[in-house]
C-alpha atoms as a PDB file:
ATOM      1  CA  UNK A   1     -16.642  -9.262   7.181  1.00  0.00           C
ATOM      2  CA  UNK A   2     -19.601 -10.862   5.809  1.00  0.00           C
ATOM      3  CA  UNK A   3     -18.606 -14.131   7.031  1.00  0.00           C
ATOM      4  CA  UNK A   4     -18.813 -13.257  10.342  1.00  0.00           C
ATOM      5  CA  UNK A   5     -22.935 -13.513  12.066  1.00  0.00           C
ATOM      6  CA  UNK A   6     -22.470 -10.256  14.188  1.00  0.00           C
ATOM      7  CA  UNK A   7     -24.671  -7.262  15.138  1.00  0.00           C
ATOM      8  CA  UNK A   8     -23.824  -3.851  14.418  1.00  0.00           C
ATOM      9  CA  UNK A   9     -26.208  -1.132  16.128  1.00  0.00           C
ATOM     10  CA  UNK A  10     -25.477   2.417  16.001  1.00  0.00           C
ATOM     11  CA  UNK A  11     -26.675   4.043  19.058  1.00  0.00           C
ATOM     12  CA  UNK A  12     -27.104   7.649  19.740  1.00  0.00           C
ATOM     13  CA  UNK A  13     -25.261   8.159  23.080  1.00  0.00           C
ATOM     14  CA  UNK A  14     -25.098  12.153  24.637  1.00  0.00           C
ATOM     15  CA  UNK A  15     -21.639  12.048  23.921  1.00  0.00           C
ATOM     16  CA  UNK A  16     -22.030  11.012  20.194  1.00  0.00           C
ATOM     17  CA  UNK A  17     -22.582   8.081  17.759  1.00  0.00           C
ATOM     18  CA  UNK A  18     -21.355   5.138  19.239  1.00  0.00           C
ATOM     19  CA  UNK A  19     -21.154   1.678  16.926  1.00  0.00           C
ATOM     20  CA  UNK A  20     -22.019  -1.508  19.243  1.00  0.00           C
ATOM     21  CA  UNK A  21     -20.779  -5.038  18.140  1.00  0.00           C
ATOM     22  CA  UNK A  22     -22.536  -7.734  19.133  1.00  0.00           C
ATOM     23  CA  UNK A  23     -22.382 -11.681  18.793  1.00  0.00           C
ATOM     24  CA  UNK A  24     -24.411 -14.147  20.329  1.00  0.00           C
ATOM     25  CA  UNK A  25     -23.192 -17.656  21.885  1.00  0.00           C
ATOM     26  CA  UNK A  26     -19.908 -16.785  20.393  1.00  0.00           C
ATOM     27  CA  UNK A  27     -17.277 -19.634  20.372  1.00  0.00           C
ATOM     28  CA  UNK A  28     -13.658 -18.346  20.448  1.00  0.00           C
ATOM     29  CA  UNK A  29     -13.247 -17.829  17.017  1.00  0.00           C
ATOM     30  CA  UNK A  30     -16.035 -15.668  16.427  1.00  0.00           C
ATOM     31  CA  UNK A  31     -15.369 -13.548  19.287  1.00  0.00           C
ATOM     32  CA  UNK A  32     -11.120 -13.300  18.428  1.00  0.00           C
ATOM     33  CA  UNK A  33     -13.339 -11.684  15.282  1.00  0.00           C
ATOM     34  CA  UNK A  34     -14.770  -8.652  16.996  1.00  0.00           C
ATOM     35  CA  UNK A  35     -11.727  -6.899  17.505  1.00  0.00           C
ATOM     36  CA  UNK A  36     -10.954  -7.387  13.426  1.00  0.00           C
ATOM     37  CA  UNK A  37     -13.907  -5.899  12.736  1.00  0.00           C
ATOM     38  CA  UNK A  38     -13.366  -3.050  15.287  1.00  0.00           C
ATOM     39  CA  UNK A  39     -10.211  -2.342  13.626  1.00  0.00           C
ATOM     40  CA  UNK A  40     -12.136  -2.307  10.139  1.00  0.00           C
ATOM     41  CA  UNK A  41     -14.924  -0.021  11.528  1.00  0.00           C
ATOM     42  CA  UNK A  42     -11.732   2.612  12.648  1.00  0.00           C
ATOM     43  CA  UNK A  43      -9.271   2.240   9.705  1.00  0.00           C
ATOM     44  CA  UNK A  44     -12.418   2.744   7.325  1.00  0.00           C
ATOM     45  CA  UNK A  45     -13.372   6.203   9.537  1.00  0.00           C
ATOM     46  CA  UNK A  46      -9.711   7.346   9.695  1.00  0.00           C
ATOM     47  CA  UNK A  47      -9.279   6.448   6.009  1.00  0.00           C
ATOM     48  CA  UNK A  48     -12.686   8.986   5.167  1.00  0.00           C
ATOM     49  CA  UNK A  49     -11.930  11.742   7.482  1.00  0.00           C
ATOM     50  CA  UNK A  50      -7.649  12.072   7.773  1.00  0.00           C
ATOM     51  CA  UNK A  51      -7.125   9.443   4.400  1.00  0.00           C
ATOM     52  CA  UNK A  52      -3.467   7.785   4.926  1.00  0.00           C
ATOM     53  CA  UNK A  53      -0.363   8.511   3.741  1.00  0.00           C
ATOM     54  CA  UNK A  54       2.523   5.921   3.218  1.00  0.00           C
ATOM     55  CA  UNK A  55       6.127   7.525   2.314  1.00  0.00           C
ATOM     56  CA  UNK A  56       8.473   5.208   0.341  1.00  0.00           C
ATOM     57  CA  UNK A  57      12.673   5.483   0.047  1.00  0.00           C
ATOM     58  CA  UNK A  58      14.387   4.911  -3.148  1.00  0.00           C
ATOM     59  CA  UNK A  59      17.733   2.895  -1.755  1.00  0.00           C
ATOM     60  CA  UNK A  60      20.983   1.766  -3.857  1.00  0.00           C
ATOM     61  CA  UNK A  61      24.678   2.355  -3.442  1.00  0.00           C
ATOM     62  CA  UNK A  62      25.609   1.982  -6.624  1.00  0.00           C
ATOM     63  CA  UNK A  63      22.852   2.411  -9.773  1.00  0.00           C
ATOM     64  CA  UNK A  64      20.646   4.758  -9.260  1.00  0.00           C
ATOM     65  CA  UNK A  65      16.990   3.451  -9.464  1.00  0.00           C
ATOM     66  CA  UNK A  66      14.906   5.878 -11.772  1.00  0.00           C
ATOM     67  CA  UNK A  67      11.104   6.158 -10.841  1.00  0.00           C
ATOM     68  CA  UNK A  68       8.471   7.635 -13.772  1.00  0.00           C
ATOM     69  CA  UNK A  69       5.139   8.314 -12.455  1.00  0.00           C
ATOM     70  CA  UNK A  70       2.453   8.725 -14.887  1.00  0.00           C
ATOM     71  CA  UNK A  71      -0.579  10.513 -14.219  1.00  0.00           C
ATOM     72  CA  UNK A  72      -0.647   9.221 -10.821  1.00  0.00           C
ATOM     73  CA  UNK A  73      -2.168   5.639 -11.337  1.00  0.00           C
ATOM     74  CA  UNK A  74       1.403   4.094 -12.299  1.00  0.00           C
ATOM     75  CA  UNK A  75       4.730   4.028 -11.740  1.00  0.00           C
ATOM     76  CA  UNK A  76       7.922   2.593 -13.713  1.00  0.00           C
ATOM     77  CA  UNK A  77      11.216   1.518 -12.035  1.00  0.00           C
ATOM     78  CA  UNK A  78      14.501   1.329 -14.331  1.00  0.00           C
ATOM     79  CA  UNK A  79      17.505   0.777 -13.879  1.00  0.00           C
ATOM     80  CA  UNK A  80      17.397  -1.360 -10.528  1.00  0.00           C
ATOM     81  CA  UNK A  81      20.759  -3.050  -9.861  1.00  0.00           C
ATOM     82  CA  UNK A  82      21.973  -2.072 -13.428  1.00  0.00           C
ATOM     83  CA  UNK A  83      19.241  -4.045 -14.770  1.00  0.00           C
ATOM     84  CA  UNK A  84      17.822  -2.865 -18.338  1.00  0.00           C
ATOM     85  CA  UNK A  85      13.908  -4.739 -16.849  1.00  0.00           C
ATOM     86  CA  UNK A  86      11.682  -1.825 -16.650  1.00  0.00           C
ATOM     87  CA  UNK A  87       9.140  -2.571 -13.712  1.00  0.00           C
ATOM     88  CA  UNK A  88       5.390  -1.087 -14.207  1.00  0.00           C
ATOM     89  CA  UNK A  89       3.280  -0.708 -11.104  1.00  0.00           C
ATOM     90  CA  UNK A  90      -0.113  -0.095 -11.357  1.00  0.00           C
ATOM     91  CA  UNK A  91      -1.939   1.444  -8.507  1.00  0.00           C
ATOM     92  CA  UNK A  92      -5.220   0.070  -6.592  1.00  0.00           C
ATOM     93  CA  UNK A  93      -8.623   1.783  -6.914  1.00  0.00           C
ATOM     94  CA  UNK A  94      -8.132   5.446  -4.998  1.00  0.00           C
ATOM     95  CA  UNK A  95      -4.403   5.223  -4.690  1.00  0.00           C
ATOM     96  CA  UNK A  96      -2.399   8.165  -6.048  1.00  0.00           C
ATOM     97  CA  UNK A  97       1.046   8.181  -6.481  1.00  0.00           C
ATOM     98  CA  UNK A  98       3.430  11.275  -6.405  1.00  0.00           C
ATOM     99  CA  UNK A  99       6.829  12.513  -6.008  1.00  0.00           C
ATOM    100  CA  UNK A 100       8.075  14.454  -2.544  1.00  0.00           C
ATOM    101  CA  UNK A 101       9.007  17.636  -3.664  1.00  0.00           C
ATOM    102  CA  UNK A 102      10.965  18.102   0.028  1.00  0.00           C
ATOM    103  CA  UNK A 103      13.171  15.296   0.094  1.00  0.00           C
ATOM    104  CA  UNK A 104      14.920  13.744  -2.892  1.00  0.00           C
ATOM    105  CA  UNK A 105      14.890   9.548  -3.852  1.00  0.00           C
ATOM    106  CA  UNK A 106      10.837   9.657  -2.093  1.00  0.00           C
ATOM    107  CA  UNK A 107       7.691   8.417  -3.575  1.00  0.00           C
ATOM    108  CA  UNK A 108       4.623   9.457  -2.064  1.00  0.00           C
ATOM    109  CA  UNK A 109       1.172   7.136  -1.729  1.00  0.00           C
ATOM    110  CA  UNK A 110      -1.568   8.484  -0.585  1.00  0.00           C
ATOM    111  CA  UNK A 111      -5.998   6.967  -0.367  1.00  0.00           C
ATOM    112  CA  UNK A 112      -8.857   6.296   1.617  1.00  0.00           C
ATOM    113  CA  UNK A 113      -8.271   2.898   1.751  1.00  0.00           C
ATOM    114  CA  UNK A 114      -5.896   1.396   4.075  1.00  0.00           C
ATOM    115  CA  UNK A 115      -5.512  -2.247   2.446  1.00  0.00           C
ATOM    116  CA  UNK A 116      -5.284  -0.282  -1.030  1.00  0.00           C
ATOM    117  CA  UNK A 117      -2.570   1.975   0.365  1.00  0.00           C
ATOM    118  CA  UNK A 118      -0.355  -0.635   1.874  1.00  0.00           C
ATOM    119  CA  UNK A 119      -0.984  -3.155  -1.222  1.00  0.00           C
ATOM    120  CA  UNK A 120      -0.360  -0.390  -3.894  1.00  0.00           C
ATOM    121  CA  UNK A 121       0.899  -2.542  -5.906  1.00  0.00           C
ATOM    122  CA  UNK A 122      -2.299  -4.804  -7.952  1.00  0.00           C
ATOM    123  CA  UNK A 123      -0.493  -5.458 -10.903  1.00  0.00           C
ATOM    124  CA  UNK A 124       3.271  -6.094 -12.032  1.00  0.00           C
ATOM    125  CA  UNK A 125       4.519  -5.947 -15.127  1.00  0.00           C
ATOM    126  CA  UNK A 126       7.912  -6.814 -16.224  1.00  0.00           C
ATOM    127  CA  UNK A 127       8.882  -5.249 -19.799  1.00  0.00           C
ATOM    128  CA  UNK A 128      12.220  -7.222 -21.231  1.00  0.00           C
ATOM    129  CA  UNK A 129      14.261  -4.876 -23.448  1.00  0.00           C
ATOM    130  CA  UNK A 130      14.265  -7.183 -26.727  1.00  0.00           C
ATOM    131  CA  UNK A 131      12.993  -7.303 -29.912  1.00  0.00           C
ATOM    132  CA  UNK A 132      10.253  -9.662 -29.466  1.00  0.00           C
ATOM    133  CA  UNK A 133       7.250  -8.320 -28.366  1.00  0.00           C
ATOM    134  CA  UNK A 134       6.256 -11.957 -27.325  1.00  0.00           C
ATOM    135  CA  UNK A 135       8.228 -11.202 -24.137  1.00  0.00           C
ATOM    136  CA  UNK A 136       5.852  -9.041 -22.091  1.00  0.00           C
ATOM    137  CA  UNK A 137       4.140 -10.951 -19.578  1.00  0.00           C
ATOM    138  CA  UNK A 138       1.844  -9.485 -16.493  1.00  0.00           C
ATOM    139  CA  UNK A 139       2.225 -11.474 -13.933  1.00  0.00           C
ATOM    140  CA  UNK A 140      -0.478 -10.800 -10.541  1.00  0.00           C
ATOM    141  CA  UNK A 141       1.116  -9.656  -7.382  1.00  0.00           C
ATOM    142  CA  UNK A 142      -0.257  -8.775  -4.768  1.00  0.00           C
ATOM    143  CA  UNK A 143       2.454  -7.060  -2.497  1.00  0.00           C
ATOM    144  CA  UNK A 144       3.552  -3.103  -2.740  1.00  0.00           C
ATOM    145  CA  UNK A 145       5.992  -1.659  -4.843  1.00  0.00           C
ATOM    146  CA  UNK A 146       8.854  -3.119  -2.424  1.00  0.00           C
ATOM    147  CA  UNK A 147       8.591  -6.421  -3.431  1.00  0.00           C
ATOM    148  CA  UNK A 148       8.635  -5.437  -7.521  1.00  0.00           C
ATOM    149  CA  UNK A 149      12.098  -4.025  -6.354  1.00  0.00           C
ATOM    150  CA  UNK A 150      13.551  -7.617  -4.810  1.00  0.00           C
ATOM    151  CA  UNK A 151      16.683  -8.665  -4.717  1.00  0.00           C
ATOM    152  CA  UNK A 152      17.038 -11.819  -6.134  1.00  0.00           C
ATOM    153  CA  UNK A 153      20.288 -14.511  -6.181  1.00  0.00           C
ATOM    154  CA  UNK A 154      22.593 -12.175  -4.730  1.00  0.00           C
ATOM    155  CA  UNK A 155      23.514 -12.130  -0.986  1.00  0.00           C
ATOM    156  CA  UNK A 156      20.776  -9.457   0.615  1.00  0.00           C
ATOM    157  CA  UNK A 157      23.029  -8.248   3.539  1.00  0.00           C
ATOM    158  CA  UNK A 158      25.498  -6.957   0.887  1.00  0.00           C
ATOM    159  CA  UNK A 159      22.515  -5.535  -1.723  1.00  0.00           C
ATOM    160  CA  UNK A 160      20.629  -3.787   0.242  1.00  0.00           C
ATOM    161  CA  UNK A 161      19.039  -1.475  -2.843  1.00  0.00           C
ATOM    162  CA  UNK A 162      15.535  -1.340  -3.151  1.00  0.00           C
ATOM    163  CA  UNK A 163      12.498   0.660  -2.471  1.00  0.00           C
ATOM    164  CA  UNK A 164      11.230   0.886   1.475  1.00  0.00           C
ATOM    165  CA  UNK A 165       8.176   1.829   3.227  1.00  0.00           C
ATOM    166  CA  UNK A 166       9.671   5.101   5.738  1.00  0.00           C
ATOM    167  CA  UNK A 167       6.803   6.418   7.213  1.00  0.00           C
ATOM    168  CA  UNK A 168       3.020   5.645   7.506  1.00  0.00           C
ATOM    169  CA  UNK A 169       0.435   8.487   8.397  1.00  0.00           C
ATOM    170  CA  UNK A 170      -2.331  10.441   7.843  1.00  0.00           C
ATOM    171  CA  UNK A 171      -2.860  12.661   5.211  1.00  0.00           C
ATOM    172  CA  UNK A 172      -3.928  15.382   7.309  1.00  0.00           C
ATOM    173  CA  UNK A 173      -4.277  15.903  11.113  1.00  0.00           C
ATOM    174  CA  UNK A 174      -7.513  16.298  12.591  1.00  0.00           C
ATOM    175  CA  UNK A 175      -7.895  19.081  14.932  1.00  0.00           C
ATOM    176  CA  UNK A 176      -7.620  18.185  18.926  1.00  0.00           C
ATOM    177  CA  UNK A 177     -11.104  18.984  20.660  1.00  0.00           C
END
């Protein structure tokens, strides 16, 4: 939020540490900005103290998408729609990626970082099953592991396979007080 000529005061209040946001002669504009950088100040608290937690659905009807996470900082999709493309997503700086050991088809993402949760997906690579090595390319993405998994020139109320966000949350609760 550098772009943005606010004051941010921390103030020592009896009830605790309270972070004040101020901006001077504001037009409209710059104060529709305080409540951005509000919501900033919170998710970047929340993501420190509780960290979030997004859970993701493998869906098909008919091929059965295979996930391979390696050492937490990738993933690789085969076999989505029958396809023989093998999909490599790299995670974002403090993103780890795991398998749900309670429910089966679930990939877990967890991180500090909200934006770096939710856009877990950086980098896309698509890996073409022939001979030539020529035909790697990385193409730059930035949207989650969903959109890697799109369906493309086929009617999308019928193909509905694919890889969905199911839950978003915090890694762990805080305690009430």
């Amino acid at each position: 939020m550098h772009h943005v000529n606010v004051d941010l005061k921390l103030l020592k209040t009896k009830k605790g540490d309270v972070i004040h946001i101020v901006v001077w002669h504001g037009n409209r504009r710059q104060v529709a900005c305080l409540r951005t950088i509000k919501s900033s100040i919170q998710n970047l608290i929340k993501g420190v103290t509780q960290g979030f937690l997004y859970k993701m659905r493998l869906v098909y009807a008919h091929f059965p998408i295979n996930c391979i996470i390696s050492d937490g900082k990738s993933v690789e999709i085969r076999n989505f729609l029958g396809e023989k493309i093998v999909r490599r997503v790299n995670m974002l700086d403090g993103v780890t990626i795991s398998e749900s050991t309670g429910q089966k088809d679930e990939l877990i993402l967890q991180g500090n970082d909200i934006n770096n949760v939710s856009q877990s997906g950086g980098f896309h690579e698509v890996v073409q099953q022939l001979e030539e090595p020529s035909l790697i390319s990385l193409h730059m993405i930035a949207a989650s592991i969903k959109n890697s998994c799109l369906v493309r020139n086929k009617d999308i109320r019928k193909f509905l396979d694919g890889i969905y966000v199911s839950e978003k949350t915090v890694v762990e609760e805080l305690p009430e007080a």
